[in-house]
C-alpha atoms as a PDB file:
ATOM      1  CA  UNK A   1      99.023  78.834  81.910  1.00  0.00           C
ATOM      2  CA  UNK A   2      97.410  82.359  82.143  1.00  0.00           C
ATOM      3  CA  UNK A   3     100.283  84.917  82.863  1.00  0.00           C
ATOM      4  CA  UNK A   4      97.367  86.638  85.679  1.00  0.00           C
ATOM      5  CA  UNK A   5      97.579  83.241  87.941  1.00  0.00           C
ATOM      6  CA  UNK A   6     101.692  83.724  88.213  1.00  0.00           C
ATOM      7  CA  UNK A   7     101.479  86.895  89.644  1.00  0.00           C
ATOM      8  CA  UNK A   8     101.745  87.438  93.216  1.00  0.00           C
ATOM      9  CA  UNK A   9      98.937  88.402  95.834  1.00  0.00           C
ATOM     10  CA  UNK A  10      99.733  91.703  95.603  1.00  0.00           C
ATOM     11  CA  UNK A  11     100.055  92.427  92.606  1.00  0.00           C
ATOM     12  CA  UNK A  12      96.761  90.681  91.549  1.00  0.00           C
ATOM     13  CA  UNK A  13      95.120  92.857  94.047  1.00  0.00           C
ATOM     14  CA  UNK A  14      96.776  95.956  92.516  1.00  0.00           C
ATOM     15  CA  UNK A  15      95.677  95.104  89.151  1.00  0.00           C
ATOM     16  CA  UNK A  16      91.898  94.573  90.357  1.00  0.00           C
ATOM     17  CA  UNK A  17      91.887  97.428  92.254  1.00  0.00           C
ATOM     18  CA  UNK A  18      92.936  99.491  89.332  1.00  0.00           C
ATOM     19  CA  UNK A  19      90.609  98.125  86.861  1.00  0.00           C
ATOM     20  CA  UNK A  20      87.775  99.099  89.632  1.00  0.00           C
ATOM     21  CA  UNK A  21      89.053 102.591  90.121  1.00  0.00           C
ATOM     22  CA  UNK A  22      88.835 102.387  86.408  1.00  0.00           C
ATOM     23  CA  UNK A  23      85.101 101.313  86.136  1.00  0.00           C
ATOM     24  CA  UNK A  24      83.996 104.300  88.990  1.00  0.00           C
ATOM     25  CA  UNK A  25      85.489 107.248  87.415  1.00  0.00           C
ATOM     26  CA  UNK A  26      84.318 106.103  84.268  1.00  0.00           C
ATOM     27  CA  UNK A  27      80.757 105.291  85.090  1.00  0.00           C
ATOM     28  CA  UNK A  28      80.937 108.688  87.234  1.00  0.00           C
ATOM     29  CA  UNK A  29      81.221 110.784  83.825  1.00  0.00           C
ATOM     30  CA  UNK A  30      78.308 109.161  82.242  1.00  0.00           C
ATOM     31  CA  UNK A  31      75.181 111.405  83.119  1.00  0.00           C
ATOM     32  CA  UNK A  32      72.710 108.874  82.600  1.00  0.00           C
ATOM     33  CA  UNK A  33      74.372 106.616  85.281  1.00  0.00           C
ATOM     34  CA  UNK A  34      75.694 109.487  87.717  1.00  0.00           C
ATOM     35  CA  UNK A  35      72.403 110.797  88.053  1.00  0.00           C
ATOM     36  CA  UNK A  36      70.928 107.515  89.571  1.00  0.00           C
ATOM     37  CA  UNK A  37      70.887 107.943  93.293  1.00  0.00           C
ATOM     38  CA  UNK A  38      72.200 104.551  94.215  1.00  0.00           C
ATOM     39  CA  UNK A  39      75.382 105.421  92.017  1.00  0.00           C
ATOM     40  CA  UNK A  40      75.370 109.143  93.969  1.00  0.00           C
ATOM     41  CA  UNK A  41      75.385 107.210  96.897  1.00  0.00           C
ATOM     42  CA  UNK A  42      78.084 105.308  96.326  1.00  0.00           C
ATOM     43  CA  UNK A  43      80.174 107.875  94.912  1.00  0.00           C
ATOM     44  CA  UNK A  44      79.777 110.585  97.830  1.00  0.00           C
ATOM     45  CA  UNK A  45      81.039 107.948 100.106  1.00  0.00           C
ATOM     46  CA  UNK A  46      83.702 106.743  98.363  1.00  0.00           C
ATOM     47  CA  UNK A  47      85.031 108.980  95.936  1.00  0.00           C
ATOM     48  CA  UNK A  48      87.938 110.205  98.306  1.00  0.00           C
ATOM     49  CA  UNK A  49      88.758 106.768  98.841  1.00  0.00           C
ATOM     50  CA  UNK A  50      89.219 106.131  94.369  1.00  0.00           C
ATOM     51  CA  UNK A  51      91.385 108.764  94.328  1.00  0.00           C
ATOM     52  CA  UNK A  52      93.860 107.628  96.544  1.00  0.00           C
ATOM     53  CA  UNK A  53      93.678 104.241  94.986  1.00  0.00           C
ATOM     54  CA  UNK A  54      94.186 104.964  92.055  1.00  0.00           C
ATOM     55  CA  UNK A  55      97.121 107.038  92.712  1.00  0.00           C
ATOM     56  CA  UNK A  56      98.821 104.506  94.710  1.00  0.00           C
ATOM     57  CA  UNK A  57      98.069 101.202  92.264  1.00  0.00           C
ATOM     58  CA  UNK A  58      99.598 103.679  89.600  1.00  0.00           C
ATOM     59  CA  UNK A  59     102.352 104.312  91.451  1.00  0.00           C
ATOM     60  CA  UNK A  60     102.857 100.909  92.358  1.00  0.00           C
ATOM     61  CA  UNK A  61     102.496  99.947  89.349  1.00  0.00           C
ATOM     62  CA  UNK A  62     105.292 102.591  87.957  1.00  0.00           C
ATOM     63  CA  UNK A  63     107.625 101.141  90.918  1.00  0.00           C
ATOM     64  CA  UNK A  64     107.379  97.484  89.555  1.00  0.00           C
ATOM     65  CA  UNK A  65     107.736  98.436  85.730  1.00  0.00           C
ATOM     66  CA  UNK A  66     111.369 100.309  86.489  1.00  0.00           C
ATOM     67  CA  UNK A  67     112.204  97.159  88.784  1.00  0.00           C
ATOM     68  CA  UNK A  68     111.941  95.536  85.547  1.00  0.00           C
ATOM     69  CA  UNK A  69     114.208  97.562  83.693  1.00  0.00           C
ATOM     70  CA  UNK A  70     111.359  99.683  81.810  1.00  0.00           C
ATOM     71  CA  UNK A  71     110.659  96.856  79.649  1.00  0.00           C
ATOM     72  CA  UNK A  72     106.889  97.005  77.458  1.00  0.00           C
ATOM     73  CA  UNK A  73     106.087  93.835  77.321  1.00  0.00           C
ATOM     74  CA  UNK A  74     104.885  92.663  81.122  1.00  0.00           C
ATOM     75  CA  UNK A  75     101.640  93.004  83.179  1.00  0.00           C
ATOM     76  CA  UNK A  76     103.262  96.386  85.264  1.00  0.00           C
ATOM     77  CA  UNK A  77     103.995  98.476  81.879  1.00  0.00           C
ATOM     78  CA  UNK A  78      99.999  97.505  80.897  1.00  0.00           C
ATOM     79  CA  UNK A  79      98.690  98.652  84.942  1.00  0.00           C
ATOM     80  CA  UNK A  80     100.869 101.643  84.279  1.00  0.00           C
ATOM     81  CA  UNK A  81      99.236 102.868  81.306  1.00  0.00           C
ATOM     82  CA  UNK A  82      95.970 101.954  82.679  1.00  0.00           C
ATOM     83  CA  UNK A  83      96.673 104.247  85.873  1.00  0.00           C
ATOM     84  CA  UNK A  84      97.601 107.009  83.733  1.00  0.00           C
ATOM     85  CA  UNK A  85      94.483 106.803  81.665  1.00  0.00           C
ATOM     86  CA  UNK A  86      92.333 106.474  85.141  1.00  0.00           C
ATOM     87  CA  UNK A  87      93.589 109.261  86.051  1.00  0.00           C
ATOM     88  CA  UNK A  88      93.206 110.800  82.943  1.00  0.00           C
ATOM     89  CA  UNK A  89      89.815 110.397  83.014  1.00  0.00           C
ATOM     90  CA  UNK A  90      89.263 111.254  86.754  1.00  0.00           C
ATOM     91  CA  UNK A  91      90.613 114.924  85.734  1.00  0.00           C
ATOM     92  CA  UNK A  92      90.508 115.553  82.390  1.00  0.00           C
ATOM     93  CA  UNK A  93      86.923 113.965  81.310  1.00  0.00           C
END
């Protein structure tokens, strides 16, 4: 059984939520698809909105790894270091 459908609700929403926060600030440092004004669009509304996603699924995400005793091998260690490298790439890129 796929480790994804044990999870709980929240947890799955978390982990979609950071992958999405993810795909914006990643597409939004590409030039040839920030310049298109349906993706301007969309990222004057809601780019205030990604941030504080993506700082709260990483934090979340941080919460749940120490719950389980800072162990590598589980689904919060792998949203962790996905948060970190969202934000990463929301500053740094």
């Amino acid at each position: 059984m796929n480790p994804f459908n044990k999870l709980p609700f929240l947890d799955k929403l978390a982990a979609i939520l950071i992958f999405i926060s993810l795909a914006f600030w990643s597409f939004s440092k590409v030039p040839q698809i920030a310049g298109l004004s349906l993706f301007t669009l969309i990222y004057e509304v809601s780019w205030l909105y990604m941030i504080v996603i993506t700082l709260i699924t990483t934090f979340y995400f941080l919460y749940q790894w120490i719950n389980l005793n800072l162990r590598i091998k589980n689904v919060y260690f792998y949203g962790f270091v996905i948060g970190v490298l969202t934000l990463v790439i929301m500053r740094f890129v």
